[in-house]
C-alpha atoms as a PDB file:
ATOM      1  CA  UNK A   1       0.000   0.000   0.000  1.00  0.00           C
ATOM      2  CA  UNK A   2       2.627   2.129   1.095  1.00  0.00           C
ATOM      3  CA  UNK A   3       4.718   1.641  -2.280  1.00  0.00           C
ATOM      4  CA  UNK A   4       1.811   2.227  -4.367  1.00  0.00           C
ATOM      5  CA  UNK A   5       0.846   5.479  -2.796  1.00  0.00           C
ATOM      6  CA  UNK A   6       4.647   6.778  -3.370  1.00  0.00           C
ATOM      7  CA  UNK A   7       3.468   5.996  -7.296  1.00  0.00           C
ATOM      8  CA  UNK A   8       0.758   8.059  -7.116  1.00  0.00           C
ATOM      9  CA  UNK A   9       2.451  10.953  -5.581  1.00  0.00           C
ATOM     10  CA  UNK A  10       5.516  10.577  -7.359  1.00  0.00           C
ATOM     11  CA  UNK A  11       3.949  12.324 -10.644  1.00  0.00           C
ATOM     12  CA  UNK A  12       2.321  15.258  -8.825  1.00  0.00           C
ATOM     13  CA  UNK A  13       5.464  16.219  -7.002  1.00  0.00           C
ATOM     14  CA  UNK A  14       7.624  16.119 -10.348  1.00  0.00           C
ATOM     15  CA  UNK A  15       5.197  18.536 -11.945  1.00  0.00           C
ATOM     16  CA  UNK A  16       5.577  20.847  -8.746  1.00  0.00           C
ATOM     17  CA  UNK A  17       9.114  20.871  -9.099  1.00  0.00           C
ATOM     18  CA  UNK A  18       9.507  20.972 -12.214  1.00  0.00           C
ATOM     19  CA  UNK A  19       9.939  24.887 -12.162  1.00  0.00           C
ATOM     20  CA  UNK A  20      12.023  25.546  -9.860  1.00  0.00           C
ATOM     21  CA  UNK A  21      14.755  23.725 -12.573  1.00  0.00           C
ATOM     22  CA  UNK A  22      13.159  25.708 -15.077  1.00  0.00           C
ATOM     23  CA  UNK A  23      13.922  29.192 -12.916  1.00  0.00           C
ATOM     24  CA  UNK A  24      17.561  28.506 -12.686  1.00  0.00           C
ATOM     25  CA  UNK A  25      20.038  30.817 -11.721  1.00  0.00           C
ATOM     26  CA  UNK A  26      22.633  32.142 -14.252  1.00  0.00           C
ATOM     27  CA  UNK A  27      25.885  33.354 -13.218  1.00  0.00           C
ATOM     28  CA  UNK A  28      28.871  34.706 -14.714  1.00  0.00           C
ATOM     29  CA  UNK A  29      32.253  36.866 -14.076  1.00  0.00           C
ATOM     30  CA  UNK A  30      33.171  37.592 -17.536  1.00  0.00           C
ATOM     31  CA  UNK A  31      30.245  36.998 -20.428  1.00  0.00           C
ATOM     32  CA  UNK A  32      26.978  38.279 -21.490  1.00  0.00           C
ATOM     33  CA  UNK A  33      23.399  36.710 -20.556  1.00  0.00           C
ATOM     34  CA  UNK A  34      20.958  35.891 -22.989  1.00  0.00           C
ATOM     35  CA  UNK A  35      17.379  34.745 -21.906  1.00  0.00           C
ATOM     36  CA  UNK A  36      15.747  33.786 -25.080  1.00  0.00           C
ATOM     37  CA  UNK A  37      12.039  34.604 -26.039  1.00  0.00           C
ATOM     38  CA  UNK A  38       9.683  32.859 -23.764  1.00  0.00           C
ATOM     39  CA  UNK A  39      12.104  31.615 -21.540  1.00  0.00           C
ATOM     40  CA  UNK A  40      11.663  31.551 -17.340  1.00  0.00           C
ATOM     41  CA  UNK A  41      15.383  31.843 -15.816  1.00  0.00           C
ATOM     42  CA  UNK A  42      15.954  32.930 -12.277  1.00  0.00           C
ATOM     43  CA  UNK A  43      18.396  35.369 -10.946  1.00  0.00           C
ATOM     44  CA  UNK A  44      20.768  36.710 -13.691  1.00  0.00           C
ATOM     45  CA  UNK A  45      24.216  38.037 -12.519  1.00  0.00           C
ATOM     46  CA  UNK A  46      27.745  39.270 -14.174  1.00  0.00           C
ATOM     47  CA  UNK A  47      30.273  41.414 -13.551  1.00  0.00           C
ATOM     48  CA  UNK A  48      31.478  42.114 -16.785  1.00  0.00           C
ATOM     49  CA  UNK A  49      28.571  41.721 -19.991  1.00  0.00           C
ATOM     50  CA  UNK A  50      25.646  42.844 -20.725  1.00  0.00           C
ATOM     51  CA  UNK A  51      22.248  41.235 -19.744  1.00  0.00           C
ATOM     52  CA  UNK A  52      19.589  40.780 -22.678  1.00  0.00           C
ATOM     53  CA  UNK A  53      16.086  39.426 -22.093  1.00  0.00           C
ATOM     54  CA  UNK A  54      13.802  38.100 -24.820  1.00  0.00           C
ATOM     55  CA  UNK A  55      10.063  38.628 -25.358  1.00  0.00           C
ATOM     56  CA  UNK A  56       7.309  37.197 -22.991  1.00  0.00           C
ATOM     57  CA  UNK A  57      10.058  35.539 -20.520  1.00  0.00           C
ATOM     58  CA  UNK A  58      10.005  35.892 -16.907  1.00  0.00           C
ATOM     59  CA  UNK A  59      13.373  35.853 -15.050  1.00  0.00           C
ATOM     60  CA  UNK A  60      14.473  36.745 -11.070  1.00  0.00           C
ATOM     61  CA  UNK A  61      16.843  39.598 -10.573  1.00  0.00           C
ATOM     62  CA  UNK A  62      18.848  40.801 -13.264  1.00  0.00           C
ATOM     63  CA  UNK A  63      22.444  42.077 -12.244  1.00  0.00           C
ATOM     64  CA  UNK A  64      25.998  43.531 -13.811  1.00  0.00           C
ATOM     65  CA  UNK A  65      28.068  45.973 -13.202  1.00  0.00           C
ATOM     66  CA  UNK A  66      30.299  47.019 -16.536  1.00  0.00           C
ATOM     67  CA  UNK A  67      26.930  45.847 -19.065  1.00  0.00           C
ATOM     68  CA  UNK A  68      23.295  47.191 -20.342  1.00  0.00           C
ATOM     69  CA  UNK A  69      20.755  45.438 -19.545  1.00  0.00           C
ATOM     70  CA  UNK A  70      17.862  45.524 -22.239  1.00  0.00           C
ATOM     71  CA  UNK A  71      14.671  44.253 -21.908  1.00  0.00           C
ATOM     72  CA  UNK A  72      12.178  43.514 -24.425  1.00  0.00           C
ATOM     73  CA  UNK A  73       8.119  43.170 -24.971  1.00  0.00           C
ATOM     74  CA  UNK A  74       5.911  41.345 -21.907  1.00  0.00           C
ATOM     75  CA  UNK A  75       8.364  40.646 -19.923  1.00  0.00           C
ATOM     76  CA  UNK A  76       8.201  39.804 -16.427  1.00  0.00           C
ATOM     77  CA  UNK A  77      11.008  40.489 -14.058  1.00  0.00           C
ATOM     78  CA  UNK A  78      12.880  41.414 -10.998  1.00  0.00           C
ATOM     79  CA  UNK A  79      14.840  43.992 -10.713  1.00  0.00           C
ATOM     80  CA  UNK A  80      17.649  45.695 -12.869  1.00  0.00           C
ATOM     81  CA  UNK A  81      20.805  46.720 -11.385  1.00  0.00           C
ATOM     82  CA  UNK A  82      23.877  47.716 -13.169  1.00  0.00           C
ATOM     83  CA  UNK A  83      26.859  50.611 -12.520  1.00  0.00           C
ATOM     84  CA  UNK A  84      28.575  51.119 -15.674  1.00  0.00           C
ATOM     85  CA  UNK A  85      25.480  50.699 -18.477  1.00  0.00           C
ATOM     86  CA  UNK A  86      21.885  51.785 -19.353  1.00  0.00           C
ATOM     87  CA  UNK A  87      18.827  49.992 -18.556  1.00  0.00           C
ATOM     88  CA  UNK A  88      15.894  49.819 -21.236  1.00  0.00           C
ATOM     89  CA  UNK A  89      12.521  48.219 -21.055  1.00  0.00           C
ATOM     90  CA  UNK A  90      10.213  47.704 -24.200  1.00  0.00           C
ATOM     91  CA  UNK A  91       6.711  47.995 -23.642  1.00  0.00           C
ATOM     92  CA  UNK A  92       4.462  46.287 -21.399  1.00  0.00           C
ATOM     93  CA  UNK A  93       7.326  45.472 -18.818  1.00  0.00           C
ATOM     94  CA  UNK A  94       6.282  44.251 -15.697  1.00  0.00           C
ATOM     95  CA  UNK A  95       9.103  45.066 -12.784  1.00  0.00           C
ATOM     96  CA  UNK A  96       8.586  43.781  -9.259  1.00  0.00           C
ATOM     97  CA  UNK A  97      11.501  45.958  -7.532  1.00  0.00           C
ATOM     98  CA  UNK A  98      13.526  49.019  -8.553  1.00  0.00           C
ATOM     99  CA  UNK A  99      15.801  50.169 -11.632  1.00  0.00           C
ATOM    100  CA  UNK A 100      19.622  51.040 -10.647  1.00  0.00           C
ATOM    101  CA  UNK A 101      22.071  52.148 -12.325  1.00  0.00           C
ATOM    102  CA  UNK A 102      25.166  54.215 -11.788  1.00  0.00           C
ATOM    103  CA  UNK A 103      26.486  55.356 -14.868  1.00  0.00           C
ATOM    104  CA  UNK A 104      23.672  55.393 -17.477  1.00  0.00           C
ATOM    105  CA  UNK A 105      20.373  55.534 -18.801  1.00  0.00           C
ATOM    106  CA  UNK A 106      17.182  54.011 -17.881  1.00  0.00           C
ATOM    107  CA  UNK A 107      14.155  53.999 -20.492  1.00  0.00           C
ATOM    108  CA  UNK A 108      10.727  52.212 -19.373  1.00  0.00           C
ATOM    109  CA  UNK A 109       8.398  51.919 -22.656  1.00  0.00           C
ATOM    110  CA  UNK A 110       4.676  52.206 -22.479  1.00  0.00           C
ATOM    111  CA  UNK A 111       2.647  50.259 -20.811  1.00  0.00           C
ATOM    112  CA  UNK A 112       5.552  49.684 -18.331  1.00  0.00           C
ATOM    113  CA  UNK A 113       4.793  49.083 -14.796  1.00  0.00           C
ATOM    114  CA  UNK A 114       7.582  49.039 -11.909  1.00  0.00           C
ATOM    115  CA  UNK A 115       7.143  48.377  -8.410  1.00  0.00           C
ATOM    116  CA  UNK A 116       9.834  49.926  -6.823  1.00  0.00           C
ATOM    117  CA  UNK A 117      12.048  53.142  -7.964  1.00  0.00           C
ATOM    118  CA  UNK A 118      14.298  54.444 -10.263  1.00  0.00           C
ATOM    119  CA  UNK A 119      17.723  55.716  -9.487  1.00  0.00           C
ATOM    120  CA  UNK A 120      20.742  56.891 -11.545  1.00  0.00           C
ATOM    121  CA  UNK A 121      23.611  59.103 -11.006  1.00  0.00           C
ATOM    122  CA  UNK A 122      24.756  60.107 -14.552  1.00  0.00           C
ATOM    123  CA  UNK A 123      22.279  59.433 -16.993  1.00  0.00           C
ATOM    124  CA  UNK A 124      18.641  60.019 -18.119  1.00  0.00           C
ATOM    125  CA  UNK A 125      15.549  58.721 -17.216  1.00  0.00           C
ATOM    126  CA  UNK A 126      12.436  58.275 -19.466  1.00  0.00           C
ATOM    127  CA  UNK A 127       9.326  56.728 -18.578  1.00  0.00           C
ATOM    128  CA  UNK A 128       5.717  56.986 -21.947  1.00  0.00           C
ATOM    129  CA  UNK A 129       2.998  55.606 -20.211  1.00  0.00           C
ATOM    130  CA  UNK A 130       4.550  54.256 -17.272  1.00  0.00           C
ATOM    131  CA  UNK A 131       3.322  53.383 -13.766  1.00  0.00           C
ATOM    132  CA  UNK A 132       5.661  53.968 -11.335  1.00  0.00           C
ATOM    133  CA  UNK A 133       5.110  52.699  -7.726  1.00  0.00           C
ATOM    134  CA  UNK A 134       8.080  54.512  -6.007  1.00  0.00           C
ATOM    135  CA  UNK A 135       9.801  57.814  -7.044  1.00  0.00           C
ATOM    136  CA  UNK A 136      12.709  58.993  -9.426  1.00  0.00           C
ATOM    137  CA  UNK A 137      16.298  59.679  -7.673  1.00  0.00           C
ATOM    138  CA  UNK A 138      19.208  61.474  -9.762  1.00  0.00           C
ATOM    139  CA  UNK A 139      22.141  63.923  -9.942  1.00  0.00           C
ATOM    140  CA  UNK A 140      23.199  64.242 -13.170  1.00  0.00           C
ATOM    141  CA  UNK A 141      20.977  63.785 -16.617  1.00  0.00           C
ATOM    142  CA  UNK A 142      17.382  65.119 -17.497  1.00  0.00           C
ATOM    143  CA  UNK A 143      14.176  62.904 -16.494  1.00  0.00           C
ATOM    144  CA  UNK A 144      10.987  63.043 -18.761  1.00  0.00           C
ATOM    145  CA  UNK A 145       7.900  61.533 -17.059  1.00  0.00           C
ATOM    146  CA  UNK A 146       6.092  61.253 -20.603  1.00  0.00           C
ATOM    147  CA  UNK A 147       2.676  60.771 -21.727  1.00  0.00           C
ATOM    148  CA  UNK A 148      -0.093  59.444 -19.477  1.00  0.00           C
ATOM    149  CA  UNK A 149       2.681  58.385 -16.910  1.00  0.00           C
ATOM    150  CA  UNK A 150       2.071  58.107 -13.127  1.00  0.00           C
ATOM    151  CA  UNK A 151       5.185  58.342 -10.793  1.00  0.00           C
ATOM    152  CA  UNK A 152       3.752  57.987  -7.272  1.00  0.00           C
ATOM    153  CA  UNK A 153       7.158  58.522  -5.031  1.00  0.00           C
ATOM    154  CA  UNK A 154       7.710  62.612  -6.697  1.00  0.00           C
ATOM    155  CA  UNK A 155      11.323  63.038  -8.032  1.00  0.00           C
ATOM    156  CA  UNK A 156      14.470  64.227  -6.368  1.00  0.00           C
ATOM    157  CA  UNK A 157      17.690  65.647  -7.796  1.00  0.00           C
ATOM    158  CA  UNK A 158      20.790  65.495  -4.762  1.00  0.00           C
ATOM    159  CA  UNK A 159      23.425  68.151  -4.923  1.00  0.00           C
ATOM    160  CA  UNK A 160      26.051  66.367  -6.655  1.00  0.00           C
ATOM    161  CA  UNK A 161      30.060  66.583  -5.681  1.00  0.00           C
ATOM    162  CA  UNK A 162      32.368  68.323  -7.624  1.00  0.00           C
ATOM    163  CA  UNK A 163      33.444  65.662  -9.788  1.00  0.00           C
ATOM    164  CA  UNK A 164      29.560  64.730 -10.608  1.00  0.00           C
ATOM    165  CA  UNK A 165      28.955  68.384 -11.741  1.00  0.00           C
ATOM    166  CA  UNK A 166      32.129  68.402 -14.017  1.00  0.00           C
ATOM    167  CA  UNK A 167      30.531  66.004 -15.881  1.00  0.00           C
ATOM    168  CA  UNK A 168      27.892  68.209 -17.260  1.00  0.00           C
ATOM    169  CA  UNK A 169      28.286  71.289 -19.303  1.00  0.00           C
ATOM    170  CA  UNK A 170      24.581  72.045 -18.488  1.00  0.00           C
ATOM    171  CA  UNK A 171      21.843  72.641 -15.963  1.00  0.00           C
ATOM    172  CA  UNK A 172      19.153  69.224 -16.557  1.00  0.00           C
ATOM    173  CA  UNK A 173      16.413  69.646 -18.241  1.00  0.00           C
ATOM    174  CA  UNK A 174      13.156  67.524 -16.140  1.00  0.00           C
ATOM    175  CA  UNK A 175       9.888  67.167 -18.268  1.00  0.00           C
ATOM    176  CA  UNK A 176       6.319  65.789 -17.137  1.00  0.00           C
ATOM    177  CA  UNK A 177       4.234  65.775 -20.347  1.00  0.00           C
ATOM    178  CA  UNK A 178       0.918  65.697 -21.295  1.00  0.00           C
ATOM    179  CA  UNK A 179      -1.420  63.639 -18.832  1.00  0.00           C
ATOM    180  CA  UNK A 180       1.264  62.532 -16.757  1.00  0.00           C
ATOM    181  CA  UNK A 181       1.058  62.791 -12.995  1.00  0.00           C
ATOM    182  CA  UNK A 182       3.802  62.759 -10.344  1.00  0.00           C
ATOM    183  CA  UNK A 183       2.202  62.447  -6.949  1.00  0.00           C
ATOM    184  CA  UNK A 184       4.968  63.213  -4.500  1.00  0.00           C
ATOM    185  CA  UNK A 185       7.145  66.280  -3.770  1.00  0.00           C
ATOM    186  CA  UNK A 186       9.627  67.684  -6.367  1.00  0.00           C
ATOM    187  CA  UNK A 187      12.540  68.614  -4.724  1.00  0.00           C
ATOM    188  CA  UNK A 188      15.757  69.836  -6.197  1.00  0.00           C
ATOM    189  CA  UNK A 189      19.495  70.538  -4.406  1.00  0.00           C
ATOM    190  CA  UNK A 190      20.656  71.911  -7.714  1.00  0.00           C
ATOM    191  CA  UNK A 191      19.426  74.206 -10.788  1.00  0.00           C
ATOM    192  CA  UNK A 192      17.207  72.173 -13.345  1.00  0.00           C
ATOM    193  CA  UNK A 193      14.689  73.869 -16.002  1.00  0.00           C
ATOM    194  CA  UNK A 194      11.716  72.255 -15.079  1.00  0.00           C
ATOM    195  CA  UNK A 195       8.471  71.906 -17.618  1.00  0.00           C
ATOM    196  CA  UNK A 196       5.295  71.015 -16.825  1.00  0.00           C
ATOM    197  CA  UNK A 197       2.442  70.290 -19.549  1.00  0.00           C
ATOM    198  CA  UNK A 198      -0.758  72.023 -18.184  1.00  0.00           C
ATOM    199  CA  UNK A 199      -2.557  68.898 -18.984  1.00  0.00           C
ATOM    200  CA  UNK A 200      -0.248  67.264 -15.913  1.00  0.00           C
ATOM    201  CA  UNK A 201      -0.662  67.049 -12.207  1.00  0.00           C
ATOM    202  CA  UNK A 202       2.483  67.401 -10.023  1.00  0.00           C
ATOM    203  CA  UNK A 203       3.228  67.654  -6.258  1.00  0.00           C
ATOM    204  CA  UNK A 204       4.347  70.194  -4.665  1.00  0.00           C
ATOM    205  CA  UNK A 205       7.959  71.833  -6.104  1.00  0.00           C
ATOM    206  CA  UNK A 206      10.811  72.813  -3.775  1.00  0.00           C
ATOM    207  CA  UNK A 207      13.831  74.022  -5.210  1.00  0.00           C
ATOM    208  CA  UNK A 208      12.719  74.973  -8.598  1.00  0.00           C
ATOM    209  CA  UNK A 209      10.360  77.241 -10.760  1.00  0.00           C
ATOM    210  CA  UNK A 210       7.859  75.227 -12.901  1.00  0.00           C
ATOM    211  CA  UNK A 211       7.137  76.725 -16.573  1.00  0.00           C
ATOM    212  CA  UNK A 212       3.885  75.779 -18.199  1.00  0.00           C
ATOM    213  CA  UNK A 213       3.210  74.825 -21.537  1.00  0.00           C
ATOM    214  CA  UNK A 214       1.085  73.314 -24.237  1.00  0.00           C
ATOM    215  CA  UNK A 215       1.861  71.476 -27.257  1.00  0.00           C
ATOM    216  CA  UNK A 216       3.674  68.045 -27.339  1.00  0.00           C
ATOM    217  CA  UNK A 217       6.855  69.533 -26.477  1.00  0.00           C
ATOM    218  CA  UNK A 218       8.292  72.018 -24.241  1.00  0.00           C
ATOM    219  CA  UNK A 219       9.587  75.337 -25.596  1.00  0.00           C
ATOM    220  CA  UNK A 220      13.021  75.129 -27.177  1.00  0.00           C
ATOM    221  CA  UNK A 221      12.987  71.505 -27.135  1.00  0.00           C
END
Protein backbone atom coordinates (compact mmCIF):
# COMPACT_ATOMS: atom_id res chain seq x y z
CA UNK A 1 0.00 0.00 0.00
CA UNK A 2 2.63 2.13 1.09
CA UNK A 3 4.72 1.64 -2.28
CA UNK A 4 1.81 2.23 -4.37
CA UNK A 5 0.85 5.48 -2.80
CA UNK A 6 4.65 6.78 -3.37
CA UNK A 7 3.47 6.00 -7.30
CA UNK A 8 0.76 8.06 -7.12
CA UNK A 9 2.45 10.95 -5.58
CA UNK A 10 5.52 10.58 -7.36
CA UNK A 11 3.95 12.32 -10.64
CA UNK A 12 2.32 15.26 -8.83
CA UNK A 13 5.46 16.22 -7.00
CA UNK A 14 7.62 16.12 -10.35
CA UNK A 15 5.20 18.54 -11.94
CA UNK A 16 5.58 20.85 -8.75
CA UNK A 17 9.11 20.87 -9.10
CA UNK A 18 9.51 20.97 -12.21
CA UNK A 19 9.94 24.89 -12.16
CA UNK A 20 12.02 25.55 -9.86
CA UNK A 21 14.75 23.72 -12.57
CA UNK A 22 13.16 25.71 -15.08
CA UNK A 23 13.92 29.19 -12.92
CA UNK A 24 17.56 28.51 -12.69
CA UNK A 25 20.04 30.82 -11.72
CA UNK A 26 22.63 32.14 -14.25
CA UNK A 27 25.89 33.35 -13.22
CA UNK A 28 28.87 34.71 -14.71
CA UNK A 29 32.25 36.87 -14.08
CA UNK A 30 33.17 37.59 -17.54
CA UNK A 31 30.24 37.00 -20.43
CA UNK A 32 26.98 38.28 -21.49
CA UNK A 33 23.40 36.71 -20.56
CA UNK A 34 20.96 35.89 -22.99
CA UNK A 35 17.38 34.74 -21.91
CA UNK A 36 15.75 33.79 -25.08
CA UNK A 37 12.04 34.60 -26.04
CA UNK A 38 9.68 32.86 -23.76
CA UNK A 39 12.10 31.61 -21.54
CA UNK A 40 11.66 31.55 -17.34
CA UNK A 41 15.38 31.84 -15.82
CA UNK A 42 15.95 32.93 -12.28
CA UNK A 43 18.40 35.37 -10.95
CA UNK A 44 20.77 36.71 -13.69
CA UNK A 45 24.22 38.04 -12.52
CA UNK A 46 27.75 39.27 -14.17
CA UNK A 47 30.27 41.41 -13.55
CA UNK A 48 31.48 42.11 -16.79
CA UNK A 49 28.57 41.72 -19.99
CA UNK A 50 25.65 42.84 -20.73
CA UNK A 51 22.25 41.23 -19.74
CA UNK A 52 19.59 40.78 -22.68
CA UNK A 53 16.09 39.43 -22.09
CA UNK A 54 13.80 38.10 -24.82
CA UNK A 55 10.06 38.63 -25.36
CA UNK A 56 7.31 37.20 -22.99
CA UNK A 57 10.06 35.54 -20.52
CA UNK A 58 10.00 35.89 -16.91
CA UNK A 59 13.37 35.85 -15.05
CA UNK A 60 14.47 36.74 -11.07
CA UNK A 61 16.84 39.60 -10.57
CA UNK A 62 18.85 40.80 -13.26
CA UNK A 63 22.44 42.08 -12.24
CA UNK A 64 26.00 43.53 -13.81
CA UNK A 65 28.07 45.97 -13.20
CA UNK A 66 30.30 47.02 -16.54
CA UNK A 67 26.93 45.85 -19.07
CA UNK A 68 23.30 47.19 -20.34
CA UNK A 69 20.76 45.44 -19.54
CA UNK A 70 17.86 45.52 -22.24
CA UNK A 71 14.67 44.25 -21.91
CA UNK A 72 12.18 43.51 -24.42
CA UNK A 73 8.12 43.17 -24.97
CA UNK A 74 5.91 41.35 -21.91
CA UNK A 75 8.36 40.65 -19.92
CA UNK A 76 8.20 39.80 -16.43
CA UNK A 77 11.01 40.49 -14.06
CA UNK A 78 12.88 41.41 -11.00
CA UNK A 79 14.84 43.99 -10.71
CA UNK A 80 17.65 45.69 -12.87
CA UNK A 81 20.81 46.72 -11.38
CA UNK A 82 23.88 47.72 -13.17
CA UNK A 83 26.86 50.61 -12.52
CA UNK A 84 28.57 51.12 -15.67
CA UNK A 85 25.48 50.70 -18.48
CA UNK A 86 21.88 51.79 -19.35
CA UNK A 87 18.83 49.99 -18.56
CA UNK A 88 15.89 49.82 -21.24
CA UNK A 89 12.52 48.22 -21.05
CA UNK A 90 10.21 47.70 -24.20
CA UNK A 91 6.71 47.99 -23.64
CA UNK A 92 4.46 46.29 -21.40
CA UNK A 93 7.33 45.47 -18.82
CA UNK A 94 6.28 44.25 -15.70
CA UNK A 95 9.10 45.07 -12.78
CA UNK A 96 8.59 43.78 -9.26
CA UNK A 97 11.50 45.96 -7.53
CA UNK A 98 13.53 49.02 -8.55
CA UNK A 99 15.80 50.17 -11.63
CA UNK A 100 19.62 51.04 -10.65
CA UNK A 101 22.07 52.15 -12.32
CA UNK A 102 25.17 54.22 -11.79
CA UNK A 103 26.49 55.36 -14.87
CA UNK A 104 23.67 55.39 -17.48
CA UNK A 105 20.37 55.53 -18.80
CA UNK A 106 17.18 54.01 -17.88
CA UNK A 107 14.16 54.00 -20.49
CA UNK A 108 10.73 52.21 -19.37
CA UNK A 109 8.40 51.92 -22.66
CA UNK A 110 4.68 52.21 -22.48
CA UNK A 111 2.65 50.26 -20.81
CA UNK A 112 5.55 49.68 -18.33
CA UNK A 113 4.79 49.08 -14.80
CA UNK A 114 7.58 49.04 -11.91
CA UNK A 115 7.14 48.38 -8.41
CA UNK A 116 9.83 49.93 -6.82
CA UNK A 117 12.05 53.14 -7.96
CA UNK A 118 14.30 54.44 -10.26
CA UNK A 119 17.72 55.72 -9.49
CA UNK A 120 20.74 56.89 -11.54
CA UNK A 121 23.61 59.10 -11.01
CA UNK A 122 24.76 60.11 -14.55
CA UNK A 123 22.28 59.43 -16.99
CA UNK A 124 18.64 60.02 -18.12
CA UNK A 125 15.55 58.72 -17.22
CA UNK A 126 12.44 58.27 -19.47
CA UNK A 127 9.33 56.73 -18.58
CA UNK A 128 5.72 56.99 -21.95
CA UNK A 129 3.00 55.61 -20.21
CA UNK A 130 4.55 54.26 -17.27
CA UNK A 131 3.32 53.38 -13.77
CA UNK A 132 5.66 53.97 -11.34
CA UNK A 133 5.11 52.70 -7.73
CA UNK A 134 8.08 54.51 -6.01
CA UNK A 135 9.80 57.81 -7.04
CA UNK A 136 12.71 58.99 -9.43
CA UNK A 137 16.30 59.68 -7.67
CA UNK A 138 19.21 61.47 -9.76
CA UNK A 139 22.14 63.92 -9.94
CA UNK A 140 23.20 64.24 -13.17
CA UNK A 141 20.98 63.78 -16.62
CA UNK A 142 17.38 65.12 -17.50
CA UNK A 143 14.18 62.90 -16.49
CA UNK A 144 10.99 63.04 -18.76
CA UNK A 145 7.90 61.53 -17.06
CA UNK A 146 6.09 61.25 -20.60
CA UNK A 147 2.68 60.77 -21.73
CA UNK A 148 -0.09 59.44 -19.48
CA UNK A 149 2.68 58.38 -16.91
CA UNK A 150 2.07 58.11 -13.13
CA UNK A 151 5.18 58.34 -10.79
CA UNK A 152 3.75 57.99 -7.27
CA UNK A 153 7.16 58.52 -5.03
CA UNK A 154 7.71 62.61 -6.70
CA UNK A 155 11.32 63.04 -8.03
CA UNK A 156 14.47 64.23 -6.37
CA UNK A 157 17.69 65.65 -7.80
CA UNK A 158 20.79 65.50 -4.76
CA UNK A 159 23.43 68.15 -4.92
CA UNK A 160 26.05 66.37 -6.65
CA UNK A 161 30.06 66.58 -5.68
CA UNK A 162 32.37 68.32 -7.62
CA UNK A 163 33.44 65.66 -9.79
CA UNK A 164 29.56 64.73 -10.61
CA UNK A 165 28.95 68.38 -11.74
CA UNK A 166 32.13 68.40 -14.02
CA UNK A 167 30.53 66.00 -15.88
CA UNK A 168 27.89 68.21 -17.26
CA UNK A 169 28.29 71.29 -19.30
CA UNK A 170 24.58 72.04 -18.49
CA UNK A 171 21.84 72.64 -15.96
CA UNK A 172 19.15 69.22 -16.56
CA UNK A 173 16.41 69.65 -18.24
CA UNK A 174 13.16 67.52 -16.14
CA UNK A 175 9.89 67.17 -18.27
CA UNK A 176 6.32 65.79 -17.14
CA UNK A 177 4.23 65.77 -20.35
CA UNK A 178 0.92 65.70 -21.30
CA UNK A 179 -1.42 63.64 -18.83
CA UNK A 180 1.26 62.53 -16.76
CA UNK A 181 1.06 62.79 -12.99
CA UNK A 182 3.80 62.76 -10.34
CA UNK A 183 2.20 62.45 -6.95
CA UNK A 184 4.97 63.21 -4.50
CA UNK A 185 7.14 66.28 -3.77
CA UNK A 186 9.63 67.68 -6.37
CA UNK A 187 12.54 68.61 -4.72
CA UNK A 188 15.76 69.84 -6.20
CA UNK A 189 19.50 70.54 -4.41
CA UNK A 190 20.66 71.91 -7.71
CA UNK A 191 19.43 74.21 -10.79
CA UNK A 192 17.21 72.17 -13.34
CA UNK A 193 14.69 73.87 -16.00
CA UNK A 194 11.72 72.25 -15.08
CA UNK A 195 8.47 71.91 -17.62
CA UNK A 196 5.29 71.01 -16.83
CA UNK A 197 2.44 70.29 -19.55
CA UNK A 198 -0.76 72.02 -18.18
CA UNK A 199 -2.56 68.90 -18.98
CA UNK A 200 -0.25 67.26 -15.91
CA UNK A 201 -0.66 67.05 -12.21
CA UNK A 202 2.48 67.40 -10.02
CA UNK A 203 3.23 67.65 -6.26
CA UNK A 204 4.35 70.19 -4.67
CA UNK A 205 7.96 71.83 -6.10
CA UNK A 206 10.81 72.81 -3.78
CA UNK A 207 13.83 74.02 -5.21
CA UNK A 208 12.72 74.97 -8.60
CA UNK A 209 10.36 77.24 -10.76
CA UNK A 210 7.86 75.23 -12.90
CA UNK A 211 7.14 76.72 -16.57
CA UNK A 212 3.88 75.78 -18.20
CA UNK A 213 3.21 74.83 -21.54
CA UNK A 214 1.08 73.31 -24.24
CA UNK A 215 1.86 71.48 -27.26
CA UNK A 216 3.67 68.04 -27.34
CA UNK A 217 6.85 69.53 -26.48
CA UNK A 218 8.29 72.02 -24.24
CA UNK A 219 9.59 75.34 -25.60
CA UNK A 220 13.02 75.13 -27.18
CA UNK A 221 12.99 71.50 -27.14
Amino acid sequence: MQIRNLYAVLPLALALSAPAFAAQDIDKVNGSITVEAGETAGNLETVNGSIRIGANARTGKAETVNGSITVAENVEANGLETVNGSIRVAGNGKLSSSLETVNGGIFVDRGGDVHGDIETVNGAIGLVATQLSGGITTVNGDVTVGVNSHVKGGIRYTKPNTSWFSLNKRDPKVIIGPNAVVEGPLVFERKVDLYVHNSAKIGPVSGATAVRYDGTTPPGQ
